[in-house]
Protein backbone atom coordinates (compact mmCIF):
# COMPACT_ATOMS: atom_id res chain seq x y z
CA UNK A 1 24.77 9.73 -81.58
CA UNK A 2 24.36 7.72 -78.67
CA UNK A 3 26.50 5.32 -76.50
CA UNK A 4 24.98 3.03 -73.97
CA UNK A 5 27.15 2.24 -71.35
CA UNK A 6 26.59 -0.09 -68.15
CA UNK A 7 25.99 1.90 -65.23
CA UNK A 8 23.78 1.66 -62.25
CA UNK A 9 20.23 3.52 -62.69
CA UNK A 10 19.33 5.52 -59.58
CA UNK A 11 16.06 3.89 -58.78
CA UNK A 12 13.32 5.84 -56.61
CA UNK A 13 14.43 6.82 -53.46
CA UNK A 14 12.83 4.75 -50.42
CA UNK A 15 11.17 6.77 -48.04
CA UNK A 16 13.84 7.46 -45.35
CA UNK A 17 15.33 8.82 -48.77
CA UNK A 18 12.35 10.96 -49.48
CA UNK A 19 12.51 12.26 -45.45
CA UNK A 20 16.45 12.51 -45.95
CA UNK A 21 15.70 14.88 -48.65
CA UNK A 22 13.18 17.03 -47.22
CA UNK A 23 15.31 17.02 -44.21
CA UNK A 24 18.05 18.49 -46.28
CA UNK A 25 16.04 20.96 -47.91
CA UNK A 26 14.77 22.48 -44.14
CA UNK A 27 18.18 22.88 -43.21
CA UNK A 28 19.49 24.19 -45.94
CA UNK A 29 16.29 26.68 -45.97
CA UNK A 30 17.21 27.74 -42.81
CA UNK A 31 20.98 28.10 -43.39
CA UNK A 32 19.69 30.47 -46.28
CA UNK A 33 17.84 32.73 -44.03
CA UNK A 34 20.74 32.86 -41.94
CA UNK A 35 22.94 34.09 -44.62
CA UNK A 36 20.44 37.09 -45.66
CA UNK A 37 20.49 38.42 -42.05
CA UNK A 38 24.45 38.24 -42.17
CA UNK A 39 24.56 39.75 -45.50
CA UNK A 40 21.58 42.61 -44.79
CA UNK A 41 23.71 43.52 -41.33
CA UNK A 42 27.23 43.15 -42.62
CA UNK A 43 29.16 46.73 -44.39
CA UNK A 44 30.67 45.49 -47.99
CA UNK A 45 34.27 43.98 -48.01
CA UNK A 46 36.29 46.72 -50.42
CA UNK A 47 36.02 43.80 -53.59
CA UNK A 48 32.29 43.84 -53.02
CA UNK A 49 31.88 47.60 -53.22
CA UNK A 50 34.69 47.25 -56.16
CA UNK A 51 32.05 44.84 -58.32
CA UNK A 52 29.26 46.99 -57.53
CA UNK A 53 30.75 49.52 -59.09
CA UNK A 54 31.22 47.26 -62.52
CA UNK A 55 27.35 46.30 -61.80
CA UNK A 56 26.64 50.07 -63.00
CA UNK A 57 28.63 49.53 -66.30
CA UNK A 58 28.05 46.15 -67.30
CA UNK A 59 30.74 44.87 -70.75
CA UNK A 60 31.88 41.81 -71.49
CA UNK A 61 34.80 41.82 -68.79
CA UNK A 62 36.84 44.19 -66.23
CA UNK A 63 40.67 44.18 -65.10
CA UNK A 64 40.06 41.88 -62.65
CA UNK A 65 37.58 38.77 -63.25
CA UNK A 66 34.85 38.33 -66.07
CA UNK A 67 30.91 40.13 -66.01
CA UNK A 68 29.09 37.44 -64.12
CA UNK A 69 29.59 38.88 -60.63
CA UNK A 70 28.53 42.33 -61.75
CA UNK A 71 25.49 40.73 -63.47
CA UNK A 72 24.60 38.96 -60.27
CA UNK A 73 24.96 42.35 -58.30
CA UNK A 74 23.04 44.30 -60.45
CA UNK A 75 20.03 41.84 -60.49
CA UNK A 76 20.15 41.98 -56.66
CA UNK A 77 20.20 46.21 -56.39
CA UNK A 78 17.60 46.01 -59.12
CA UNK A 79 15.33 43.93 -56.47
CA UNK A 80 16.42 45.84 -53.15
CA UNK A 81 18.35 48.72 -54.01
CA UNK A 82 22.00 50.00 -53.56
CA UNK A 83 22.43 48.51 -50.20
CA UNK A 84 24.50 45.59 -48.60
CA UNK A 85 21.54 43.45 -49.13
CA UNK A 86 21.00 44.47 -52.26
CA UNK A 87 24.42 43.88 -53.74
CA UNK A 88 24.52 39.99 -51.54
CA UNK A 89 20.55 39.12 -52.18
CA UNK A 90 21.19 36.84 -55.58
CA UNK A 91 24.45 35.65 -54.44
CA UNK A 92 23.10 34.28 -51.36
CA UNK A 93 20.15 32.76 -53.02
CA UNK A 94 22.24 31.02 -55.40
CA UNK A 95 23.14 28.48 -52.74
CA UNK A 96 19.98 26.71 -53.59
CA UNK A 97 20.59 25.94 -56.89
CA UNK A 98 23.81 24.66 -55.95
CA UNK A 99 22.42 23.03 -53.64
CA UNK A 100 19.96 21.38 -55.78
CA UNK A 101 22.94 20.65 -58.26
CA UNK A 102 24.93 18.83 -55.44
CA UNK A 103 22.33 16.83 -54.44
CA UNK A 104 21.20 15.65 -58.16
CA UNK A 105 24.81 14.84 -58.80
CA UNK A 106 25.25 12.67 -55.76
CA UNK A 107 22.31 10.56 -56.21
CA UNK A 108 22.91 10.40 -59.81
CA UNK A 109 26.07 9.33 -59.40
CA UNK A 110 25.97 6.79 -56.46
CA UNK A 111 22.45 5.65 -57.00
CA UNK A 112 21.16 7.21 -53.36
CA UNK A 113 19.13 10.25 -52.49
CA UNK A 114 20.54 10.42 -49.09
CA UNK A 115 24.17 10.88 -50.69
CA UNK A 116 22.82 14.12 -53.05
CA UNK A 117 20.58 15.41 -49.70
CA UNK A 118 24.09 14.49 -47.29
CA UNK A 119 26.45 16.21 -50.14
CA UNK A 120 23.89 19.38 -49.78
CA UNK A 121 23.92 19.70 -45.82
CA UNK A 122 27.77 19.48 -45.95
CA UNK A 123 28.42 21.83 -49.08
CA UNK A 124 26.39 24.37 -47.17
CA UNK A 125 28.14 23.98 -43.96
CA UNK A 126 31.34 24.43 -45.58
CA UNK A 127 32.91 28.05 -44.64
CA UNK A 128 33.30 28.63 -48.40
CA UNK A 129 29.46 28.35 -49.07
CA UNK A 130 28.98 30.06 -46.37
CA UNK A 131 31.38 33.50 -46.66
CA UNK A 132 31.51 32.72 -50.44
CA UNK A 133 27.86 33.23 -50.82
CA UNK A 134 27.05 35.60 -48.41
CA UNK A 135 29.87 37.91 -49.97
CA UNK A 136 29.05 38.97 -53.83
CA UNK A 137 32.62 37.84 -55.34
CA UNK A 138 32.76 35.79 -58.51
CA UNK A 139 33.07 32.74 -56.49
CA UNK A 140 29.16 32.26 -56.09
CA UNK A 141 28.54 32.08 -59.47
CA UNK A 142 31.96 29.77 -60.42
CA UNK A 143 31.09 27.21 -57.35
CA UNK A 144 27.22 26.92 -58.81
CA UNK A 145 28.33 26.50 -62.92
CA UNK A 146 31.01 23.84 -61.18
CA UNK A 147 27.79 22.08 -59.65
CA UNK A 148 26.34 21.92 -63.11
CA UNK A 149 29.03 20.98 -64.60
CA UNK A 150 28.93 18.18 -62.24
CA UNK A 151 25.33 17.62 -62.76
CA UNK A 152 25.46 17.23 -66.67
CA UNK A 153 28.62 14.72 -66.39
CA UNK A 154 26.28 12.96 -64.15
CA UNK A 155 23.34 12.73 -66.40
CA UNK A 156 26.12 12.12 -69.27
CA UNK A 157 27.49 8.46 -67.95
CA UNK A 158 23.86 7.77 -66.54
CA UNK A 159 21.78 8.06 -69.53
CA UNK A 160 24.77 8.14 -71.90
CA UNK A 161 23.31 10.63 -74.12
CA UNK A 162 25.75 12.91 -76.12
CA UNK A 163 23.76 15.65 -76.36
CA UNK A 164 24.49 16.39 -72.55
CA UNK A 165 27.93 17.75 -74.19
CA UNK A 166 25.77 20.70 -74.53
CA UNK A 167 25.09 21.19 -71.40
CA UNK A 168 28.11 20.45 -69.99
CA UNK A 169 29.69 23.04 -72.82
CA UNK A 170 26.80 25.67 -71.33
CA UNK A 171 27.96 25.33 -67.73
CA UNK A 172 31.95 25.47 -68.16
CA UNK A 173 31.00 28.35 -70.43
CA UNK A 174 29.16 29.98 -67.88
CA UNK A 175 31.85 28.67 -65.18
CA UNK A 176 34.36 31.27 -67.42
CA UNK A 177 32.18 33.86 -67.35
CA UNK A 178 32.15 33.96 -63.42
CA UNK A 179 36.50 33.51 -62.87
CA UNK A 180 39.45 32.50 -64.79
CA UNK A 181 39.97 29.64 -62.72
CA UNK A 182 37.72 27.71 -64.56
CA UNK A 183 39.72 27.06 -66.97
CA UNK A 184 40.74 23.82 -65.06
CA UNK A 185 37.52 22.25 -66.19
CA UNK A 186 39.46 21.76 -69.56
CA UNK A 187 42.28 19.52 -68.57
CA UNK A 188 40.25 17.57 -65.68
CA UNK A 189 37.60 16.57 -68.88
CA UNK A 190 39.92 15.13 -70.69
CA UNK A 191 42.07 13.71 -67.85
CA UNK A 192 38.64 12.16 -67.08
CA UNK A 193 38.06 10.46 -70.40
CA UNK A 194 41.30 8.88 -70.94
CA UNK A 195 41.46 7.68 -67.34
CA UNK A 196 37.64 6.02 -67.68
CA UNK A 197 38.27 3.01 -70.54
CA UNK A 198 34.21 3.09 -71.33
CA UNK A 199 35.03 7.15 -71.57
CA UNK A 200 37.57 7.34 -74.52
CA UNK A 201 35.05 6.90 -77.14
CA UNK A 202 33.79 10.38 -76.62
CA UNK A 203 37.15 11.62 -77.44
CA UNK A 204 36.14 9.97 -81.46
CA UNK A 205 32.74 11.60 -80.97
CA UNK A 206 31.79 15.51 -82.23
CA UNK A 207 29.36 15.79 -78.88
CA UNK A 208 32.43 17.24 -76.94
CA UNK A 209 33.68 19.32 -79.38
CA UNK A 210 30.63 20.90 -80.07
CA UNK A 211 30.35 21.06 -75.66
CA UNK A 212 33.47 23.50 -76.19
CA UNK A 213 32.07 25.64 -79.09
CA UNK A 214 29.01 26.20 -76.84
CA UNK A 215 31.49 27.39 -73.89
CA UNK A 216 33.57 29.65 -76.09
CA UNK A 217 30.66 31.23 -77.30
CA UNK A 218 29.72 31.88 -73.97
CA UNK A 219 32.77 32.87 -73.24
CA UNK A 220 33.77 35.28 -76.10
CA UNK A 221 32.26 38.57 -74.85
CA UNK A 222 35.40 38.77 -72.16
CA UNK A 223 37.50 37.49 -74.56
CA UNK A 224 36.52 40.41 -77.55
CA UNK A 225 36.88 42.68 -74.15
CA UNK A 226 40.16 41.62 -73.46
CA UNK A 227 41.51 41.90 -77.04
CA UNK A 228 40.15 45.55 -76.90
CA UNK A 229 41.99 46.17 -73.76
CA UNK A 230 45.11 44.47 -74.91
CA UNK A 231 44.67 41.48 -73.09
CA UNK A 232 45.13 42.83 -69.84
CA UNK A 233 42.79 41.16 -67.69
CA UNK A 234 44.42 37.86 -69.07
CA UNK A 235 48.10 39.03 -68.40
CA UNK A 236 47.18 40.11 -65.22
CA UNK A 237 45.77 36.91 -63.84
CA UNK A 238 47.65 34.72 -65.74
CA UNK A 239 51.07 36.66 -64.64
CA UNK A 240 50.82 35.05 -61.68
CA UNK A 241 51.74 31.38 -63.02
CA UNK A 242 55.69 32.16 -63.40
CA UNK A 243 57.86 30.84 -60.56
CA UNK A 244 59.42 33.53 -58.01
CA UNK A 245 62.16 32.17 -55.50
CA UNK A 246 61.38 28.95 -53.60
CA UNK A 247 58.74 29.45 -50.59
CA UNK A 248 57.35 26.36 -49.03
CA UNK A 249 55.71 28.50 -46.32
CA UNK A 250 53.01 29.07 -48.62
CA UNK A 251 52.43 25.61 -49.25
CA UNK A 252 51.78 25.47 -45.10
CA UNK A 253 49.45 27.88 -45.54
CA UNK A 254 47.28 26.59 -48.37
CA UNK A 255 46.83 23.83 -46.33
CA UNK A 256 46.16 25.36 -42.97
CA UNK A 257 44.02 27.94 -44.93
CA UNK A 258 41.19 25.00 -46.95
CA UNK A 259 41.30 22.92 -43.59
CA UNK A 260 39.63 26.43 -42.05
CA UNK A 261 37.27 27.16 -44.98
CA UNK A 262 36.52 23.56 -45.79
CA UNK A 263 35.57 23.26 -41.96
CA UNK A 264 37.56 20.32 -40.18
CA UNK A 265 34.24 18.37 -40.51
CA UNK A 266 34.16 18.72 -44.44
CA UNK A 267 37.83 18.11 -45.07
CA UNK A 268 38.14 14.99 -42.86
CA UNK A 269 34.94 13.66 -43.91
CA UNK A 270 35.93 14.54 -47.80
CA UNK A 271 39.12 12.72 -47.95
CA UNK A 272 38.08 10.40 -46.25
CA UNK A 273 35.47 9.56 -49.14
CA UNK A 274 38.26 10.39 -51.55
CA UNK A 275 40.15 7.30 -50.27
CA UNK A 276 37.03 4.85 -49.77
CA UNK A 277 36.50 5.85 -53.75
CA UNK A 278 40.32 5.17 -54.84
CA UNK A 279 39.59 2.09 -53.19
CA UNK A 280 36.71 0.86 -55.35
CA UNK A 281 33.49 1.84 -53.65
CA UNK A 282 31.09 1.23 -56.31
CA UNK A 283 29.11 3.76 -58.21
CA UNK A 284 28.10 5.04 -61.65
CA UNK A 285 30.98 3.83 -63.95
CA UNK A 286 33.47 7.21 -64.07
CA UNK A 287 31.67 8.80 -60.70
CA UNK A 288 34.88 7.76 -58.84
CA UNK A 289 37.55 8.84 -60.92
CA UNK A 290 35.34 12.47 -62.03
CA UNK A 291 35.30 13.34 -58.30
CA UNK A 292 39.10 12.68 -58.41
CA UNK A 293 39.70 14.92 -61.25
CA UNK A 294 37.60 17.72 -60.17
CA UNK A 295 39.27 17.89 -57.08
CA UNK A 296 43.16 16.64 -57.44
CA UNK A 297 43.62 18.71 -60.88
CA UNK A 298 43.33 22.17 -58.80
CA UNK A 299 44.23 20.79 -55.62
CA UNK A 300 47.63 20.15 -57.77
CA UNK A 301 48.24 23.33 -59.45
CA UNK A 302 48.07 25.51 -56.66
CA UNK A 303 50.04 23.44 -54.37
CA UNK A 304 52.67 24.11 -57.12
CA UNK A 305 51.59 27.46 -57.33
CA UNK A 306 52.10 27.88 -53.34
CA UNK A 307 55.73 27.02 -53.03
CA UNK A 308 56.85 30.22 -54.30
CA UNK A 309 52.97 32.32 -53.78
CA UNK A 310 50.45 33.08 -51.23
CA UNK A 311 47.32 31.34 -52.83
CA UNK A 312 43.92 32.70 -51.28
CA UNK A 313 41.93 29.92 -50.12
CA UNK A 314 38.97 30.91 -52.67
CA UNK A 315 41.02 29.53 -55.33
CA UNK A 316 39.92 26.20 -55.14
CA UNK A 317 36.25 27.13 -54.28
CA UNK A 318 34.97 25.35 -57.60
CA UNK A 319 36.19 21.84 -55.85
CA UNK A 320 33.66 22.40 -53.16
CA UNK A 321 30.61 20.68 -54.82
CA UNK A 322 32.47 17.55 -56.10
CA UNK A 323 34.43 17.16 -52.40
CA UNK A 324 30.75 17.87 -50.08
CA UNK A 325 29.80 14.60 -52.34
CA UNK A 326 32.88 12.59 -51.29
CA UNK A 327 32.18 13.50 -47.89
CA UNK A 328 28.57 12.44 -47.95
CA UNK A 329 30.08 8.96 -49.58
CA UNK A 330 32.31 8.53 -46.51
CA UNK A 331 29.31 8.93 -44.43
CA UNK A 332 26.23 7.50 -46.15
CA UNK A 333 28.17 4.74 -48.81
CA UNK A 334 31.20 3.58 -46.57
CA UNK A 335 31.82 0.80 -43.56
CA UNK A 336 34.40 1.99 -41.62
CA UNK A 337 36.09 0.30 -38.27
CA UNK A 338 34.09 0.38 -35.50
CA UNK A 339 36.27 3.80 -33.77
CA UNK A 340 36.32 5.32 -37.37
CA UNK A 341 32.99 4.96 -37.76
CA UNK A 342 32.20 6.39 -34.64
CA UNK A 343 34.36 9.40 -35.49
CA UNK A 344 32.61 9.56 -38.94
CA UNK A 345 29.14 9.75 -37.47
CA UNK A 346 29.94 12.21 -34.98
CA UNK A 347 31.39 14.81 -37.86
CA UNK A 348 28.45 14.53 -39.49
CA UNK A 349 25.99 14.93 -37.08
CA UNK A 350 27.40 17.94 -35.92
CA UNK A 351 28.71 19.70 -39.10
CA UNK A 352 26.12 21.79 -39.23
CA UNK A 353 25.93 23.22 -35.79
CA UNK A 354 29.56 23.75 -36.24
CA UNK A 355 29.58 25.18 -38.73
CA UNK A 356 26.81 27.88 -37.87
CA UNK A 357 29.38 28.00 -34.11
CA UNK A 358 31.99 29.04 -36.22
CA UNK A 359 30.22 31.87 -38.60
CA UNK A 360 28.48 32.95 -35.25
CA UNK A 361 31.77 33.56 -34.30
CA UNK A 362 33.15 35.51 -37.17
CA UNK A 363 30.33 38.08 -37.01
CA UNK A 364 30.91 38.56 -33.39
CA UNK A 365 34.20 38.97 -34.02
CA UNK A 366 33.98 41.28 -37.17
CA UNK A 367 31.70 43.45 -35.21
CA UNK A 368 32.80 43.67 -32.02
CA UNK A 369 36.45 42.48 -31.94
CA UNK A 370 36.01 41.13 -28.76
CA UNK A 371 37.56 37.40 -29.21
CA UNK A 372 40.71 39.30 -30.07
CA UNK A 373 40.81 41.66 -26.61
CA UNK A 374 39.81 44.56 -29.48
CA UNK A 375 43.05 44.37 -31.20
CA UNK A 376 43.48 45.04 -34.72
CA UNK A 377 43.74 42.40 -37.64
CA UNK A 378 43.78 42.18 -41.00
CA UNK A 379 40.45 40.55 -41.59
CA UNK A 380 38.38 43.56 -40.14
CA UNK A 381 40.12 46.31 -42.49
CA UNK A 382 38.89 43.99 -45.76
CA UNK A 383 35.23 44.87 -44.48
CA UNK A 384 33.90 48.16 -44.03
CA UNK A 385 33.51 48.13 -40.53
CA UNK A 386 32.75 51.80 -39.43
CA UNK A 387 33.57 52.98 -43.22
CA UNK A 388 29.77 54.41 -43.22
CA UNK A 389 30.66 57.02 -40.87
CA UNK A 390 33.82 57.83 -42.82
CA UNK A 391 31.96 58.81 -45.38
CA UNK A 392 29.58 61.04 -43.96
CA UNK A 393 32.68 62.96 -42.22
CA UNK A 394 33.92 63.40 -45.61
CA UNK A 395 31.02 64.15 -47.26
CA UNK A 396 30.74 67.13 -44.31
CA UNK A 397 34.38 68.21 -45.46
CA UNK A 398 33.83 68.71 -48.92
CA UNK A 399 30.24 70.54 -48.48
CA UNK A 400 32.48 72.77 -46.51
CA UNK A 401 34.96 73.10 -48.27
CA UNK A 402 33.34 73.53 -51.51
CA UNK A 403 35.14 70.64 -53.16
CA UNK A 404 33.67 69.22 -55.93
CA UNK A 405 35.20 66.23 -56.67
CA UNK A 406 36.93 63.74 -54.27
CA UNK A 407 39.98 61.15 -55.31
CA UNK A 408 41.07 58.08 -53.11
CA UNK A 409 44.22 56.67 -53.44
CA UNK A 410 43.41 53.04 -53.93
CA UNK A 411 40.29 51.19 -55.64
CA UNK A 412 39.11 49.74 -52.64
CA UNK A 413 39.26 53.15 -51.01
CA UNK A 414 37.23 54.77 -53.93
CA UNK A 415 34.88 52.33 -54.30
CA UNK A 416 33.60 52.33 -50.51
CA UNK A 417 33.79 56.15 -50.87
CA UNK A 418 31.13 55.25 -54.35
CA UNK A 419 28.72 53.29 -52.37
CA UNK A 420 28.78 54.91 -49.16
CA UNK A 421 28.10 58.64 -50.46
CA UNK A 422 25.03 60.61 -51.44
CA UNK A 423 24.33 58.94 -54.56
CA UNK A 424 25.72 60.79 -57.73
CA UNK A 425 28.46 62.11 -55.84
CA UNK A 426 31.84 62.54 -57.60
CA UNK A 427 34.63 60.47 -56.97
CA UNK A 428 37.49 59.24 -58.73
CA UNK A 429 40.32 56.82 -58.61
CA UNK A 430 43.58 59.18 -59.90
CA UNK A 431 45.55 55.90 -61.06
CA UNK A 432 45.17 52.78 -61.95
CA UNK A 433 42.15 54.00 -64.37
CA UNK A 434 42.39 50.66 -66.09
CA UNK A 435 40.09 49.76 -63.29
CA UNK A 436 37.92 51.91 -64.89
CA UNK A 437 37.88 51.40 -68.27
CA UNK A 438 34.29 50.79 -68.85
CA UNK A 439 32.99 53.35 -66.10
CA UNK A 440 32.04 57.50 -67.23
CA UNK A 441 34.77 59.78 -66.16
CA UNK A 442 33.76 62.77 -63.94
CA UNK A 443 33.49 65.84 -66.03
CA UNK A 444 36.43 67.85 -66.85
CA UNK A 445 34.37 70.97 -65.31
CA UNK A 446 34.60 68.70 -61.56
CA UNK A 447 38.10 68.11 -61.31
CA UNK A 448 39.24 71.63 -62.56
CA UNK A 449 38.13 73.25 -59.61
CA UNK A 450 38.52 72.74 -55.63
CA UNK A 451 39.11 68.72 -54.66
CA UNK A 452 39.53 66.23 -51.85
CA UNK A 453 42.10 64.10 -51.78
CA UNK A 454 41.39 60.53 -49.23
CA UNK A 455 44.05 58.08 -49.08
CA UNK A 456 45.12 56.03 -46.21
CA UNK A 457 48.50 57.02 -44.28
CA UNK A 458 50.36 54.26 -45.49
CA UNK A 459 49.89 55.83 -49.13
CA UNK A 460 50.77 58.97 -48.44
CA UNK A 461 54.53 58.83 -48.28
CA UNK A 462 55.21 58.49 -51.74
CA UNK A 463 52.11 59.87 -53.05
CA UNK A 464 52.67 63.91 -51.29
CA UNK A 465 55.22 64.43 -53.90
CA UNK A 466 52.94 64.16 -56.47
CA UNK A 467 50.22 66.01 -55.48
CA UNK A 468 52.77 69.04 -54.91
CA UNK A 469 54.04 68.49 -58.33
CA UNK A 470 50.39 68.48 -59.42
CA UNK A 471 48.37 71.19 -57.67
CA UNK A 472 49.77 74.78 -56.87
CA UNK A 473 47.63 74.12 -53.38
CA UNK A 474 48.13 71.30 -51.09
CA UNK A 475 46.25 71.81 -47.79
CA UNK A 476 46.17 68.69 -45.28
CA UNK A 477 42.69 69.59 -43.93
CA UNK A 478 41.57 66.41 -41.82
CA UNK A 479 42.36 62.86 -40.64
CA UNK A 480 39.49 60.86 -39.98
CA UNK A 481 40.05 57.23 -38.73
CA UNK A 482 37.18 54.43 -39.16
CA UNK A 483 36.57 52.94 -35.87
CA UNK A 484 35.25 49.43 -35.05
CA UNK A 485 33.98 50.28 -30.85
CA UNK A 486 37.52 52.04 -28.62
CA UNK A 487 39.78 50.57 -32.25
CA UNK A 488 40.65 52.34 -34.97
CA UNK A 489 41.26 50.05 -37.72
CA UNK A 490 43.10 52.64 -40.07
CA UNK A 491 43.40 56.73 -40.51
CA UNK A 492 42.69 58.46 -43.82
CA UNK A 493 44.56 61.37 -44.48
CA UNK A 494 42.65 64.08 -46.30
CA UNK A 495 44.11 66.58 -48.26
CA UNK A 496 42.11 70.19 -49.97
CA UNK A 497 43.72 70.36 -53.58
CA UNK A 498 43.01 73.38 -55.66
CA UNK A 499 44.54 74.97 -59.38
CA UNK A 500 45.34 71.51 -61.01
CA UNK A 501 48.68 71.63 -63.63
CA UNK A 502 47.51 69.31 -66.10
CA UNK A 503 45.05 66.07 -66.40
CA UNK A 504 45.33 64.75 -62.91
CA UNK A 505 43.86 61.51 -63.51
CA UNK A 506 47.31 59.58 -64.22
CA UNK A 507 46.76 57.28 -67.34
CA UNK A 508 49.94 55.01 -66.90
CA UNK A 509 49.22 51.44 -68.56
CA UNK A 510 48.68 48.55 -65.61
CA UNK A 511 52.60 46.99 -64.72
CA UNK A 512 51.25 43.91 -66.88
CA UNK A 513 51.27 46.07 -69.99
CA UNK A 514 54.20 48.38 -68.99
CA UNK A 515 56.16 44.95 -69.26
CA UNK A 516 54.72 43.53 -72.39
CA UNK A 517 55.81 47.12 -73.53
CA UNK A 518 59.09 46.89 -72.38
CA UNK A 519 58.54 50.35 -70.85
């Protein structure tokens, strides 16, 4: 079935287009490179090390987020190995078909190469695309199925061609594969459709329908997972949507938090196109109010969601590809007053120095600490800055000690200790083994005999009782603190443990399940 609709073809691009786009492509090229020397250079954050230890067991989901990010991990250590480049190689890479997916979706939409090429430089410059990629979290993979699903609407209301339902149902599908969050693509669809009067007769067609059979397809091996697991994954993230007591702080936050990771250039430039598109600015019919949607759906929810909860500023990362093309619209599609215009120019001229200024920065600072006169802060203990050497002290420790297993308090904690070790090297998380659920447990023969106990100092206040309940021998034995230059970013308290009362590894069912329980 097939509905013509009157839209604007894109015609071929003149050739300050076709030097716009090569342009485009050299930068983002280079911004690429960039990102691999970051990436190679840079110890794993403790959620990196955490997915590479799903890449070795991949199933249809995990606690925490659906398979994609482990499949994109293991692809990249199958290429270069168990190391930090390894683990960030395909994540980084997939910035250029996002990039490509940007760009087609701009000119598609508005007719003009140089909006798609613009919409590219500025998606890339955008602190998201920039930490997001380099860093192997499921936010690579949801930010490039978000492109596509841009990309097929796109080729949907330009050629008007059901069978693009498909794709579209291929790339949400793969979009919920990669992070819960994109389940948003459901509502802003048909928000879409009902909002666009040409739109509606889609709603009487099967082409959607059969767009969402292909995406739950997709989509079922984490759902069969979670039904094994009793839903947990699902309760967990979805646990978060009830209401606590009233906290506008958050909402403060949120806002202070995207103007950051958007860059100031990005999110003045992108509302700004936002507005010059509520106002008419012509395009394909539906490109106006889809960039809307995409955008003000989850920009919506989570400023709910922030009056009574912190919300992470990756949340929103799958509104990144639809707001670089809003920018590009304010800067390649729009007439602004002569001082606005000015202003406009300016932000995008320099968006991309900028933005390589401010991720310049970061790594100096991550590294060194100097910006901060060497003082502690949160964002260094999420990276494992001087966790290498850590390792090898504890690795020393249990060689002499004759341990032969070691347990870590905390997943992030174990799963540094995982990728930093000799290879094959026993370690275990005692709790919380829903974490695990898909990974081999250490043989019975390992944790029967002597063991090391890691755990950072503030865990160890609640956990000692436990481990004198559970061992007849409790022997503090070290502290070794990871170190980023004269700072120590945190102390881990290590403990010998020996003649174990019992299975130590402490099955208790995740809180989600302990309340669905009523336990």
């Amino acid at each position: 079935m097939r509905f013509e609709l009157p839209v604007q073809r894109l015609t071929q691009p003149h050739s300050e287009d076709r030097g716009a786009v090569r342009r485009a492509g050299l930068i983002i090229l280079c911004l690429v490179v960039l990102r691999l020397v970051v990436a190679a250079t840079t110890p794993l954050t403790f959620d990196e090390a955490y997915y590479w230890t799903w890449s070795k067991t991949l199933a249809g989901g995990y606690y925490d987020h659906p398979p994609m990010v482990a499949v994109m991990i293991r692809l990249g250590t199958l290429l270069a190995g168990d190391t930090e480049f390894g683990v960030r190689l395909v994540g980084v890479l997939l910035a250029l078909p996002t990039s490509w997916a940007v760009y087609r979706s701009g000119a598609i939409l508005f007719g003009s190469a140089r909006v798609g090429a613009t919409a590219a430089i500025l998606f890339n410059t955008t602190m998201m695309a920039w930490l997001g990629t380099i860093m192997a979290t499921p936010d690579v993979p949801l930010m490039l199925a978000s492109s596509l699903v841009l990309w097929s609407l796109a080729k949907l209301i330009q050629t008007g061609r059901g069978a693009w339902w498909l794709a579209v149902g291929a790339a949400v599908g793969a979009a919920l594969l990669s992070k819960y969050n994109a389940l948003f693509l459901g509502p802003t669809l048909l928000i879409w459709m009902i909002a666009v009067a040409d739109l509606r007769r889609w709603l009487r067609s099967p082409w959607p329908y059969l767009g969402g059979l292909v995406a739950l397809l997709l989509f079922s091996p984490t759902l069969i997972w979670n039904a094994q697991h009793e839903w947990a994954s699902f309760l967990k993230q979805f646990g978060r949507v009830g209401a606590d007591e009233f906290r506008p702080r958050y909402l403060l936050g949120l806002l202070a938090g995207q103007f950051v990771v958007m860059t100031p250039a990005v999110a003045i430039l992108g509302f700004s196109g936002l507005l010059a598109l509520a106002r008419g600015l012509p395009g394909l019919r539906g490109a106006a109010t889809l960039l809307h949607a995409t955008i003000w759906v989850v920009v919506a929810y989570f400023a709910v969601h922030a009056l009574h909860e912190e919300v992470h500023p990756d949340w929103l990362c799958q509104i990144y590809p639809a707001l670089a093309i809003a920018a590009a619209v304010a800067v390649e599609r729009t007439e602004w007053r002569p001082r606005w215009q000015r202003f406009v120019d300016f932000l995008g001229r320099w968006a991309v120095p900028g933005s390589v200024a401010m991720v310049a920065l970061i790594v100096l600072q991550l590294h060194s600490g100097v910006l901060s006169g060497y003082r502690n802060e949160e964002g260094v203990r999420l990276v494992g800055v001087g966790f290498p050497e850590v390792a090898r002290q504890i690795e020393q420790l249990r060689v002499r000690l004759g341990a032969s297993c070691i347990l870590a308090t905390d997943y992030g904690t174990t799963s540094w200790l995982m990728f930093y070790l000799p290879p094959g090297s026993c370690v275990a998380q005692h709790f919380e083994r829903i974490r695990w659920a898909n990974a081999k447990e250490p043989d019975a023969a390992q944790l029967n005999g002597k063991l090391l106990f890691v755990g950072r100092d503030s865990y160890q206040h609640w956990l000692h009782p436990w481990l004198v309940q559970a061992f007849a021998s409790v022997d503090r034995v070290a502290d070794v603190s990871r170190m980023r230059g004269p700072t120590v970013i945190e102390t881990y308290r290590v403990d010998l443990l020996d003649g174990a009362r019992g299975d130590i590894l402490l099955r208790w069912p995740p809180p989600e399940l302990i309340r669905r329980r009523g336990l």
